[in-house]
C-alpha atoms as a PDB file:
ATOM      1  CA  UNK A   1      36.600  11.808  53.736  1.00  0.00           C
ATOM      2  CA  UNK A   2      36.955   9.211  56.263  1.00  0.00           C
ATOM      3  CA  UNK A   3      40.197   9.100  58.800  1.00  0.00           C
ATOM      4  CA  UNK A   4      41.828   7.279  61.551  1.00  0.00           C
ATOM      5  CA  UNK A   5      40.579   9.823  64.133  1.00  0.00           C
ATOM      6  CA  UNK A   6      38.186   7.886  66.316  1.00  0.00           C
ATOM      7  CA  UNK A   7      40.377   4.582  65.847  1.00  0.00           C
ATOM      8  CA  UNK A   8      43.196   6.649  67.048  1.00  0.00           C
ATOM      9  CA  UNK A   9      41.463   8.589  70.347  1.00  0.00           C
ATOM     10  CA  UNK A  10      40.207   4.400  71.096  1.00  0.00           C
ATOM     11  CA  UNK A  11      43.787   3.917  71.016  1.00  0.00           C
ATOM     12  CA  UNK A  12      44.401   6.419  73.092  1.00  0.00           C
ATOM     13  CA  UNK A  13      41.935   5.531  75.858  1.00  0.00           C
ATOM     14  CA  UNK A  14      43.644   1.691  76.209  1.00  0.00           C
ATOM     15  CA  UNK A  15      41.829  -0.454  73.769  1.00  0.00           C
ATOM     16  CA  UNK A  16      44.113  -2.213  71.653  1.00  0.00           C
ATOM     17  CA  UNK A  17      42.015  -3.712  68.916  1.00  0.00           C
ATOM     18  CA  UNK A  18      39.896  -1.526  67.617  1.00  0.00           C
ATOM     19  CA  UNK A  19      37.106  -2.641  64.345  1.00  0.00           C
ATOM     20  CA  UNK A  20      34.752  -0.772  62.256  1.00  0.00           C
ATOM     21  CA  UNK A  21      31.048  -2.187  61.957  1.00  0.00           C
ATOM     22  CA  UNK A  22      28.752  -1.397  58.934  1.00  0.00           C
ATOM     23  CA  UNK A  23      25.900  -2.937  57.015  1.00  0.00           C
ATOM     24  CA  UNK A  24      24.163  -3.079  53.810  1.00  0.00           C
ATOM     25  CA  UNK A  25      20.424  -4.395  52.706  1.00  0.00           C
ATOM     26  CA  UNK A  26      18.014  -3.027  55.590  1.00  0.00           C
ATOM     27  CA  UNK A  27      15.992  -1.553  52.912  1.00  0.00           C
ATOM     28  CA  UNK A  28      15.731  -3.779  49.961  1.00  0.00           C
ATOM     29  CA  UNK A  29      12.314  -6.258  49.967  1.00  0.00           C
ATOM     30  CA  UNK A  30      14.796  -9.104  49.136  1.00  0.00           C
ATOM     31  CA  UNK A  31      17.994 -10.914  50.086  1.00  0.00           C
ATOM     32  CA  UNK A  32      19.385 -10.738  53.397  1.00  0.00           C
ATOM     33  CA  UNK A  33      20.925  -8.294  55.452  1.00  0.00           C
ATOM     34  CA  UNK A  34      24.424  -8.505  55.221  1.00  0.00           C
ATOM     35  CA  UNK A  35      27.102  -6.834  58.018  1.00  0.00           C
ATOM     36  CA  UNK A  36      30.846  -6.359  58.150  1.00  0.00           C
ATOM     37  CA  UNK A  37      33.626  -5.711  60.574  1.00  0.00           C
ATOM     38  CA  UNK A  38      36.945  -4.140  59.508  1.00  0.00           C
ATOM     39  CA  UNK A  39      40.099  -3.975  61.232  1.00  0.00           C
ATOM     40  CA  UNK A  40      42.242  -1.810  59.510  1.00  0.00           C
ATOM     41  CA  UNK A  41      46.094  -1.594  59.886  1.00  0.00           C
ATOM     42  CA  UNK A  42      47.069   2.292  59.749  1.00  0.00           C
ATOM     43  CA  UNK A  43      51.039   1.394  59.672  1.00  0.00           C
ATOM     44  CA  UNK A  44      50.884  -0.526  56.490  1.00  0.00           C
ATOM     45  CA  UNK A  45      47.485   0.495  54.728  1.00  0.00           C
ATOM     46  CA  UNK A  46      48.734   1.332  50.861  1.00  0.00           C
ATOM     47  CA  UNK A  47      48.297   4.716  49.521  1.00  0.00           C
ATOM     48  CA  UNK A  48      45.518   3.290  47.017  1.00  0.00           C
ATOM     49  CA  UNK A  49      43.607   2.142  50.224  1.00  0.00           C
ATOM     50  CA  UNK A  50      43.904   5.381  52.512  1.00  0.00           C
ATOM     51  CA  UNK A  51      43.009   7.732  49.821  1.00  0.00           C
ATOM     52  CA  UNK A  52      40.514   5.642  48.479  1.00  0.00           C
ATOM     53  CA  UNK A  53      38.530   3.890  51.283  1.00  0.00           C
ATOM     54  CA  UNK A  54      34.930   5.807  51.614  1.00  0.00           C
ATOM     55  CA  UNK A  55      31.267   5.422  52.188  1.00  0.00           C
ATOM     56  CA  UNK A  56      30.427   2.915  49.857  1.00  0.00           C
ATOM     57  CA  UNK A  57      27.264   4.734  48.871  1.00  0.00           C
ATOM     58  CA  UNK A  58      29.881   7.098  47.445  1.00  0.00           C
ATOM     59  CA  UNK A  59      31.583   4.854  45.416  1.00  0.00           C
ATOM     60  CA  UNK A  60      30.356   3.170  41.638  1.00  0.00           C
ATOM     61  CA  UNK A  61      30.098  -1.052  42.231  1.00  0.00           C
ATOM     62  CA  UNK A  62      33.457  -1.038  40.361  1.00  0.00           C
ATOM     63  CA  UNK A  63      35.265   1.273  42.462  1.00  0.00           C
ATOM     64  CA  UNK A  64      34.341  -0.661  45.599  1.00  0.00           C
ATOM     65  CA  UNK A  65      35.384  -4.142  43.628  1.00  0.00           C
ATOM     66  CA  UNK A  66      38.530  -2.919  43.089  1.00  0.00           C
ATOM     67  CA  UNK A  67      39.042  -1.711  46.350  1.00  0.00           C
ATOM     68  CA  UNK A  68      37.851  -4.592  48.169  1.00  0.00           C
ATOM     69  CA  UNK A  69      40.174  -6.563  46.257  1.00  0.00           C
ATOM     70  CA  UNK A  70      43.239  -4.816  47.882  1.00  0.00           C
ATOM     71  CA  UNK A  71      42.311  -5.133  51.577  1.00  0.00           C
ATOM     72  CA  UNK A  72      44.031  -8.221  52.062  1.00  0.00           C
ATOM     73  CA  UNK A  73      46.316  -8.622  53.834  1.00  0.00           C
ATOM     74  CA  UNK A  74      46.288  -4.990  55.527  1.00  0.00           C
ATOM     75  CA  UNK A  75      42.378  -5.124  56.248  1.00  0.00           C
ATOM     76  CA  UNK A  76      41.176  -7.843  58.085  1.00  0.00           C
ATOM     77  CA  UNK A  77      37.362  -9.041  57.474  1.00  0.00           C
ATOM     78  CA  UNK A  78      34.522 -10.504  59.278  1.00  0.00           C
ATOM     79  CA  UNK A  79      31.350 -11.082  57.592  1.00  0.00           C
ATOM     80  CA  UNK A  80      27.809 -11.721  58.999  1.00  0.00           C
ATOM     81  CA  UNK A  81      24.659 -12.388  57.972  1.00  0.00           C
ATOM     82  CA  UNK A  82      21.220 -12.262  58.677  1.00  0.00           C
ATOM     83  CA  UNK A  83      18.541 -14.283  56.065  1.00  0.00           C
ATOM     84  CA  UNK A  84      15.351 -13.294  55.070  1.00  0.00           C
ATOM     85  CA  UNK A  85      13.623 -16.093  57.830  1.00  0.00           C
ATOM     86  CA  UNK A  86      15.332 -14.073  60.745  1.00  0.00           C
ATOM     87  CA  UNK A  87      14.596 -10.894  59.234  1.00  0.00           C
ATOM     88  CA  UNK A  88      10.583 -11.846  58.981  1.00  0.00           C
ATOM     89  CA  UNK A  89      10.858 -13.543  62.901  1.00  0.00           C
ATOM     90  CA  UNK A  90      13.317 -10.962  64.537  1.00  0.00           C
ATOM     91  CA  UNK A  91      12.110  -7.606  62.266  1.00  0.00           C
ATOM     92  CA  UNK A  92      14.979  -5.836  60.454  1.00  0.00           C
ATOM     93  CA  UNK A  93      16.430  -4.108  63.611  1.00  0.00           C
ATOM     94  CA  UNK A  94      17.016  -7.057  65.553  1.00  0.00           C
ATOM     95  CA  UNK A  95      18.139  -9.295  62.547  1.00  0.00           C
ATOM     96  CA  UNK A  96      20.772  -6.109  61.556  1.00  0.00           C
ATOM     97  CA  UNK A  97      22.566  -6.295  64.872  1.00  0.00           C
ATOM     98  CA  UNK A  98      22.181 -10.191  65.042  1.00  0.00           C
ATOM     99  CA  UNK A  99      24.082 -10.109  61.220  1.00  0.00           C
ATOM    100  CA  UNK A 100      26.682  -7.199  62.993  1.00  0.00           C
ATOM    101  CA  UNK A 101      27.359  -9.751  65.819  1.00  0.00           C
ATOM    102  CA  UNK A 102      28.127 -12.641  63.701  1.00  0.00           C
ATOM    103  CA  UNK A 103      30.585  -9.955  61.765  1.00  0.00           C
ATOM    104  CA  UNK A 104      32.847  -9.302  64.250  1.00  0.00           C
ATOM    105  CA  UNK A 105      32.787 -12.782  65.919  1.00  0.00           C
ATOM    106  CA  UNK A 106      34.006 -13.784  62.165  1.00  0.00           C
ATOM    107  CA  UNK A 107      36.869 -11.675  62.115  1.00  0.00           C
ATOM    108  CA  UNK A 108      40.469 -13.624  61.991  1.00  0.00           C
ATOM    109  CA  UNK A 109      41.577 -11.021  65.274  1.00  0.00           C
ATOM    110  CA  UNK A 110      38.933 -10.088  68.023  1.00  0.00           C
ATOM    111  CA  UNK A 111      38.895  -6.605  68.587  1.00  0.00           C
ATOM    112  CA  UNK A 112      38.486  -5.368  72.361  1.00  0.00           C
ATOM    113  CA  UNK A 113      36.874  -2.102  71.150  1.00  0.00           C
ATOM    114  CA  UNK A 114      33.859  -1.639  67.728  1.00  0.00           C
ATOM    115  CA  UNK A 115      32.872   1.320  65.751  1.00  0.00           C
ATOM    116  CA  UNK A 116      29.253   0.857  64.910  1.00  0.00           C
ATOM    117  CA  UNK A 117      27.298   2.576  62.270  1.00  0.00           C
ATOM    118  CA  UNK A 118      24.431   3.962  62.708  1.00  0.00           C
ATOM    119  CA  UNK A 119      22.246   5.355  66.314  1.00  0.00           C
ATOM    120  CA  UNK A 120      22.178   1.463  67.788  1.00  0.00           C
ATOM    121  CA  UNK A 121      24.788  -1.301  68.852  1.00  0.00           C
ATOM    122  CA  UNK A 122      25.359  -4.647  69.304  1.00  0.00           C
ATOM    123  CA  UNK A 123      25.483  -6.301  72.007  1.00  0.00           C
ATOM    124  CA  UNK A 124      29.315  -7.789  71.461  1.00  0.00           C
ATOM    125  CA  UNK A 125      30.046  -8.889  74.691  1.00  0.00           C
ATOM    126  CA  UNK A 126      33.023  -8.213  76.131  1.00  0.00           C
ATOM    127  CA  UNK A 127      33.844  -6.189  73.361  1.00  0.00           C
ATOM    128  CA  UNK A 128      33.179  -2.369  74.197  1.00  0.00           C
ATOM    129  CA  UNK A 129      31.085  -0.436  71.744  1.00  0.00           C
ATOM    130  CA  UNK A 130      30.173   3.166  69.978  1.00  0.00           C
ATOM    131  CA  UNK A 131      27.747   3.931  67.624  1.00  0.00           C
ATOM    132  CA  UNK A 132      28.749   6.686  65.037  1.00  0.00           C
ATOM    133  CA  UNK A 133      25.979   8.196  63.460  1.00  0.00           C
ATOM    134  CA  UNK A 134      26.522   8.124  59.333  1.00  0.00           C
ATOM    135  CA  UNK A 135      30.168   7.062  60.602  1.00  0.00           C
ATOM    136  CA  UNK A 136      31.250   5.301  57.514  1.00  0.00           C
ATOM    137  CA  UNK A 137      31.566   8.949  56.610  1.00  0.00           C
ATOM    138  CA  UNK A 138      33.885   9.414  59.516  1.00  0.00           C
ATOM    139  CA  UNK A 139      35.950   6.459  60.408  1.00  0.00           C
ATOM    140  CA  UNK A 140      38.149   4.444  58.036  1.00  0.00           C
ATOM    141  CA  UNK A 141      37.403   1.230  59.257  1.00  0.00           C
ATOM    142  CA  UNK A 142      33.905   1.613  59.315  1.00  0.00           C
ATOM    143  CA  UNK A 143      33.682   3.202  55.645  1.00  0.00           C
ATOM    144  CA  UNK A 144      35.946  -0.168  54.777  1.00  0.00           C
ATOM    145  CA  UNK A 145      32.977  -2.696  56.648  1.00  0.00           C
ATOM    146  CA  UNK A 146      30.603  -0.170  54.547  1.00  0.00           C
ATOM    147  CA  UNK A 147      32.835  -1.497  51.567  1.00  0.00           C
ATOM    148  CA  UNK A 148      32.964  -5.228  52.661  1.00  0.00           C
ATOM    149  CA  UNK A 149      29.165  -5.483  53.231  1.00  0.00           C
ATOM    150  CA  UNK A 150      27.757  -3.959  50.208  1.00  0.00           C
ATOM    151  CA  UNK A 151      30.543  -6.025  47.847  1.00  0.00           C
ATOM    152  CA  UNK A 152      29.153  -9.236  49.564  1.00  0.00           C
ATOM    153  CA  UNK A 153      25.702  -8.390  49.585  1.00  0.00           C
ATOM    154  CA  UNK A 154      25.839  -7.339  46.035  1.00  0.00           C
ATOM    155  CA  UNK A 155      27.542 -10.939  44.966  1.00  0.00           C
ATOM    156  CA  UNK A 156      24.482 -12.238  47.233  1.00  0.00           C
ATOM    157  CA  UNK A 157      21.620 -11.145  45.113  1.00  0.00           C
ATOM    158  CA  UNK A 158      23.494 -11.818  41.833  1.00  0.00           C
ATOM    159  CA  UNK A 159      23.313 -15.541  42.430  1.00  0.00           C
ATOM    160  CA  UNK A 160      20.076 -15.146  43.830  1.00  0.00           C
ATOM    161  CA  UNK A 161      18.967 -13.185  40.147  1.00  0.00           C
ATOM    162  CA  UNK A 162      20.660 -16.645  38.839  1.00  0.00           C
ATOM    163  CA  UNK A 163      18.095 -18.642  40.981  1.00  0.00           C
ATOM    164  CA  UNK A 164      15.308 -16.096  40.479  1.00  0.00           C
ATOM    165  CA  UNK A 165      15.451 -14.568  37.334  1.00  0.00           C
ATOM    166  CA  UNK A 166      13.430 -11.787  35.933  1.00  0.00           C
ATOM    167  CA  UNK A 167      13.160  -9.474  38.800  1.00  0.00           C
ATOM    168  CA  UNK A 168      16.617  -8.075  38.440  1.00  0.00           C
ATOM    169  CA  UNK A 169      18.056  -7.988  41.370  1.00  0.00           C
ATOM    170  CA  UNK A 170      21.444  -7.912  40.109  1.00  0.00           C
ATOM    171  CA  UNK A 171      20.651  -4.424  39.319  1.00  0.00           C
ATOM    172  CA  UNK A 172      18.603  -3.190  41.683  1.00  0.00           C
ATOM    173  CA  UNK A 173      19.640  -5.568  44.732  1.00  0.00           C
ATOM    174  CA  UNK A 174      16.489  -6.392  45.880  1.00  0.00           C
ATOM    175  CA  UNK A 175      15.310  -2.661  46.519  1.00  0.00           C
ATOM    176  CA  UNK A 176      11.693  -2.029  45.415  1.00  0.00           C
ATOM    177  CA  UNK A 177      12.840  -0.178  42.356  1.00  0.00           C
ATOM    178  CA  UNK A 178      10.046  -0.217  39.255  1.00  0.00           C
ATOM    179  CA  UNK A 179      11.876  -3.056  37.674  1.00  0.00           C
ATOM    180  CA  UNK A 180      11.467  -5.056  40.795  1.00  0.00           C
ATOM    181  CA  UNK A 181       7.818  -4.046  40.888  1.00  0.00           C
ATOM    182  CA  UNK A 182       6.598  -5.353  37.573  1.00  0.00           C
ATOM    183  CA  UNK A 183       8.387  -8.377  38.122  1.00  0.00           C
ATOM    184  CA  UNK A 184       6.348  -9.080  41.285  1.00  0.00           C
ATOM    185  CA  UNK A 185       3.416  -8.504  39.677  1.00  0.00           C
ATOM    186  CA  UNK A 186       4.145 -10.825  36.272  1.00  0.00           C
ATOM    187  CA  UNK A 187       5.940 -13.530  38.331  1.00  0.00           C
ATOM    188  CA  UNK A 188       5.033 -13.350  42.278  1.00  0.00           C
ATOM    189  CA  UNK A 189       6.643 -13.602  45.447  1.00  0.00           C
ATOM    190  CA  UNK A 190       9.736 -16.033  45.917  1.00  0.00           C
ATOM    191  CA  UNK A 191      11.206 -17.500  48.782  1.00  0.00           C
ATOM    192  CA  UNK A 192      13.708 -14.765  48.961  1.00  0.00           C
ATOM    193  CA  UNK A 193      11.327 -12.251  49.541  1.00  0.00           C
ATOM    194  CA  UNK A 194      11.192 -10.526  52.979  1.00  0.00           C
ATOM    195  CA  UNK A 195       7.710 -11.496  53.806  1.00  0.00           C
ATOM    196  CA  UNK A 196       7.317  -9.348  56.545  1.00  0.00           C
ATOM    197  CA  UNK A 197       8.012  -5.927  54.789  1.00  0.00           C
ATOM    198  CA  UNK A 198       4.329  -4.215  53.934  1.00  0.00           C
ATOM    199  CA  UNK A 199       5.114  -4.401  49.773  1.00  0.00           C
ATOM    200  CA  UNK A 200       5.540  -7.813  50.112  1.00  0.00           C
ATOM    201  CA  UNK A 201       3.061  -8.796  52.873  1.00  0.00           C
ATOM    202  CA  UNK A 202       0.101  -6.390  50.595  1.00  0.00           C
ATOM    203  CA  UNK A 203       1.140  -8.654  47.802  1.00  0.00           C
ATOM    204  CA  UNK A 204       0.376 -11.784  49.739  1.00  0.00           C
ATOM    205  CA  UNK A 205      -2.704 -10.694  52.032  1.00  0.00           C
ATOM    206  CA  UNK A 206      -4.451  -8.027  49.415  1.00  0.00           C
ATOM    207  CA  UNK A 207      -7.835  -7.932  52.061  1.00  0.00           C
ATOM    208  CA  UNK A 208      -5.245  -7.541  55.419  1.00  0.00           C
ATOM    209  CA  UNK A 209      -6.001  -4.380  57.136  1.00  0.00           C
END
């Protein structure tokens, strides 16, 4: 389970404000790429949210609902987002940390110090960074970003399967599941398609090398 160790030793070294930085949707072939920052309060966190904050991927959609729905007012949020135009001009990569930027410049507190997921950073600024390899395993405030991303992201392609229906995205999120598959060969390629992603770019350009 995640703790408050890294946030703590951060602490400890002079930072004062200290986030957690996470992300959800590099893979699907839809939707954007969504990215959240989390500054957790250790002090005041309920019981409910320290023993129940976790890699999202761990958690059922209704689980990390419910949790979500608790952080305020002991978890602040910052959301960013990358669409699927910046995704197909930037590549995924670029567009993720572009999406993780935007997150923490949207949080109600800046932090002096971020906790990024993952083997790459942002470049935040002023704002000093460390990545943490599958840290929303690890830190708190990063497995609550993991939380706040995918909850978003997940609401995302819901209304988009409202816009787009039959591909079923508010299943499968926009991952090339064999749902997803079918539909893209009954119905086509939408706007909300990541054009740029070989599935979708085969579908489009069939005699491309």
């Amino acid at each position: 389970m995640p703790d408050f160790l890294l946030e703590r030793a951060s602490l400890t070294e002079g930072f004062k404000v200290v986030c957690g930085v996470d992300e959800a949707g590099r893979g699907p072939w839809a939707g954007p790429v969504v990215a959240a920052a989390a500054i957790l309060d250790e002090k005041s966190l309920s019981p409910e949210l320290l023993g129940g904050i976790d890699d999202s991927k761990k958690l059922k959609a209704d689980r990390r609902e419910a949790l979500y729905s608790l952080f305020a007012p002991d978890v602040q949020i910052g959301i960013g987002i990358a669409g699927v135009d910046e995704i197909d001009d930037l590549n995924i990569l670029r567009a993720t940390l572009m999406a993780m930027k935007r997150a923490v410049e949207n949080l109600p507190t800046q932090p002096d110090f971020a906790l990024i997921d993952g083997n790459r950073a942002p470049d935040l600024g002023p704002v000093k960074t460390r990545y943490v390899v599958r840290g929303d395993g690890i830190s708190l405030s990063i497995a609550a970003a993991s939380i706040a991303a995918k909850v978003t992201r997940d609401r995302i392609m819901k209304d988009l399967a409202e816009t787009f229906p039959g591909y079923g995205w508010e299943r499968n999120a926009g991952y090339g599941t064999a749902e997803h598959q079918a539909a893209l060969k009954r119905l086509g390629v939408t706007s909300a398609h990541r054009k740029s992603y070989a599935p979708i770019r085969k579908i489009l350009r069939p005699d491309a090398v």
